[in-house]
N, C-alpha and C. Protein backbone atom coordinates (compact mmCIF):
# COMPACT_ATOMS: atom_id res chain seq x y z
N UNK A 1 126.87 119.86 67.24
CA UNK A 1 127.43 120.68 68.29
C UNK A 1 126.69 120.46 69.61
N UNK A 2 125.13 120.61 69.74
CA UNK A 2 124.64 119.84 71.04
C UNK A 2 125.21 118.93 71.11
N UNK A 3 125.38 117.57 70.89
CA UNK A 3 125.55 116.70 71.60
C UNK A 3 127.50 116.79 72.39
N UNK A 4 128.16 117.72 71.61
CA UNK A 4 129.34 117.94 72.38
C UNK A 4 129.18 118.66 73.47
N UNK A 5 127.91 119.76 73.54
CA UNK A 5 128.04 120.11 74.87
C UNK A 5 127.34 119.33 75.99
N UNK A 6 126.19 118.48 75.15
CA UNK A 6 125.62 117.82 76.72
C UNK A 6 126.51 116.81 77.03
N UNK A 7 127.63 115.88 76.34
CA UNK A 7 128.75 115.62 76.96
C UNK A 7 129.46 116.47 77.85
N UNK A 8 129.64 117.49 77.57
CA UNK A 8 130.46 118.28 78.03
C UNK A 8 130.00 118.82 79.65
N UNK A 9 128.64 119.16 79.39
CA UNK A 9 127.98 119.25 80.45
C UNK A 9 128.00 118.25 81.58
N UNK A 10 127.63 117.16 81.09
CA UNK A 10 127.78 115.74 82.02
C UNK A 10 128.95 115.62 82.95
N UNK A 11 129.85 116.08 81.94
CA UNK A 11 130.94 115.51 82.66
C UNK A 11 131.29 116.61 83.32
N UNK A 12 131.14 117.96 83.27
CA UNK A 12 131.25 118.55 84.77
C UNK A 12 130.57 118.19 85.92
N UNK A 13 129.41 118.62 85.34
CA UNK A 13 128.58 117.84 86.62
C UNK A 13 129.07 117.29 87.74
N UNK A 14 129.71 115.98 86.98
CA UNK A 14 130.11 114.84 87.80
C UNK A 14 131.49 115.31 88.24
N UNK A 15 132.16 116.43 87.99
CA UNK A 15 133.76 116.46 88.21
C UNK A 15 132.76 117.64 89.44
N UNK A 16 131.91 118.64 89.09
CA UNK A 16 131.38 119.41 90.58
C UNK A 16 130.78 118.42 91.41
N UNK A 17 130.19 117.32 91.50
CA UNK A 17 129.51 116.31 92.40
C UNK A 17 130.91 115.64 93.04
N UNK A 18 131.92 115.41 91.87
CA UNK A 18 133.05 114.58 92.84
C UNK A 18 133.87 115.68 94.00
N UNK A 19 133.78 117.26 93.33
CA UNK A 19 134.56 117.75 93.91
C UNK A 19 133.73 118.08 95.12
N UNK A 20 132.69 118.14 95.55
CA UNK A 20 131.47 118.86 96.33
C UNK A 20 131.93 117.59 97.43
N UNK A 21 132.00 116.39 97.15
CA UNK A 21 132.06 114.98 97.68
C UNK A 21 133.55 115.08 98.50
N UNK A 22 134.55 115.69 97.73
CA UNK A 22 135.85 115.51 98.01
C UNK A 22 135.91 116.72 99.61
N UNK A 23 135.69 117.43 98.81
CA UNK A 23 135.56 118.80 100.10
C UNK A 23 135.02 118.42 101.34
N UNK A 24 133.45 117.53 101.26
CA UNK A 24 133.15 117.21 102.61
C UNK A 24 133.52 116.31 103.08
N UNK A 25 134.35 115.31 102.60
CA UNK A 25 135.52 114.34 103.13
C UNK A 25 136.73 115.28 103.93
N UNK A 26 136.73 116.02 103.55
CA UNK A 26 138.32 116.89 103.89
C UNK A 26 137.78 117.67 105.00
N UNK A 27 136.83 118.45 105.36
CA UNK A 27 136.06 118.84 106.24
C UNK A 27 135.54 117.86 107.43
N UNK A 28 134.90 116.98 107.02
CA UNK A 28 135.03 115.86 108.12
C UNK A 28 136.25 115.31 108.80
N UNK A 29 137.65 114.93 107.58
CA UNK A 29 138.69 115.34 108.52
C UNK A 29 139.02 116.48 109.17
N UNK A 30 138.79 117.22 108.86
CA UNK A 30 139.70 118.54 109.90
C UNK A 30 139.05 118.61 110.68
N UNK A 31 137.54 118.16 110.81
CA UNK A 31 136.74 118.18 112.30
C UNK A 31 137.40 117.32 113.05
N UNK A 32 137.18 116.28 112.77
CA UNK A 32 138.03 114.74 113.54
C UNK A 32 139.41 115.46 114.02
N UNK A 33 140.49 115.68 112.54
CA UNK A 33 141.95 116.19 113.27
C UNK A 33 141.48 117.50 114.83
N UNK A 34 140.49 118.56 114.59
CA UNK A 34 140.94 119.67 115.57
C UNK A 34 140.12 119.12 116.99
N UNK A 35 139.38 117.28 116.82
CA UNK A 35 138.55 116.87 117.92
C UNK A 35 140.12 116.12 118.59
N UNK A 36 140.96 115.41 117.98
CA UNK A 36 142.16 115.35 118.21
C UNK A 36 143.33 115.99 119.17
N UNK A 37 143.22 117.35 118.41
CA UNK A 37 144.37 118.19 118.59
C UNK A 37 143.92 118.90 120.21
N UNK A 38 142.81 118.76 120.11
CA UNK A 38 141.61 119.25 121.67
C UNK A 38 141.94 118.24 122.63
N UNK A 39 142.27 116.61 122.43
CA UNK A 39 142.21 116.08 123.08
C UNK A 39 143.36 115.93 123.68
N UNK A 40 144.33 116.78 122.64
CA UNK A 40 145.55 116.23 123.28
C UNK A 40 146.21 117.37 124.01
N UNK A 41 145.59 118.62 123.81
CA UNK A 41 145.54 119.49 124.33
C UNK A 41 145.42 119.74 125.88
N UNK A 42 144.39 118.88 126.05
CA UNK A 42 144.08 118.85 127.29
C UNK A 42 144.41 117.49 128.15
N UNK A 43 145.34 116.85 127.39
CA UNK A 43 146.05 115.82 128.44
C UNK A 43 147.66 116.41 129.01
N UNK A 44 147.92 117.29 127.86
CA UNK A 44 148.85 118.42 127.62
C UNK A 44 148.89 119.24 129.07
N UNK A 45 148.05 119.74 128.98
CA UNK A 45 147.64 120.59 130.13
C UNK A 45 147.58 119.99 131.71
N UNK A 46 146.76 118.47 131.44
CA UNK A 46 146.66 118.00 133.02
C UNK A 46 148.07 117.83 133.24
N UNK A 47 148.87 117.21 132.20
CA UNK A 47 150.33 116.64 132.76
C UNK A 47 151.11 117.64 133.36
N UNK A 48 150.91 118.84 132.59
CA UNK A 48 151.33 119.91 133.31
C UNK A 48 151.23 120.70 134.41
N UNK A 49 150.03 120.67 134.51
CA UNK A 49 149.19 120.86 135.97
C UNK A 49 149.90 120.37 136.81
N UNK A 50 149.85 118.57 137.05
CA UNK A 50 150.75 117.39 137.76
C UNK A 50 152.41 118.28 137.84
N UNK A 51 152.42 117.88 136.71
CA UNK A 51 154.38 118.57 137.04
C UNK A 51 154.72 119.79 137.81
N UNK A 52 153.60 120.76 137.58
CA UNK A 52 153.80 121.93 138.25
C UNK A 52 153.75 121.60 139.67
N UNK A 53 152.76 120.86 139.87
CA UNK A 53 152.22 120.66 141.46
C UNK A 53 153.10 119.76 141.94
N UNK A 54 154.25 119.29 141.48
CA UNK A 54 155.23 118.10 141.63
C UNK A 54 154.29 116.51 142.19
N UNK A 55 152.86 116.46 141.67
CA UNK A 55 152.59 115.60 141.68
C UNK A 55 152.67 113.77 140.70
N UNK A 56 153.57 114.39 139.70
CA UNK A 56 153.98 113.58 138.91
C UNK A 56 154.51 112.44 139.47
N UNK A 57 154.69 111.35 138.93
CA UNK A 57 155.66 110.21 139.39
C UNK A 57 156.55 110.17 138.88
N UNK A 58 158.27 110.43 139.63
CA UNK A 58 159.41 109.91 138.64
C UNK A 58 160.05 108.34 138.29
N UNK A 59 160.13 108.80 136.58
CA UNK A 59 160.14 107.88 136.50
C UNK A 59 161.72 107.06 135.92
């Protein structure tokens, strides 16, 4: 019976190490996506700025 649980054990382990691994992959994206969504945010905004001020170019 030990040796079914220190199998057993092992292999969580490694399924909490993969999942611990997976999470801060997914977290590093959503930093990246909301460094993104900021950037576009604020090109968002200048264009609008421009249009308001009818400084735009038509095109």
């Amino acid at each position: 019976m030990s040796d079914k649980i220190q199998t057993r054990l092992v292999s969580l382990r490694d399924e909490q190490k993969k999942g611990k691994q997976m999470l801060m992959d997914m977290e590093r994206e959503a930093d990246e996506l909301r460094a993104t969504l900021l950037r576009i945010a604020g090109a968002i905004q200048v264009l609008e700025e421009l249009e308001s001020n009818g400084q735009a170019n038509p095109d």
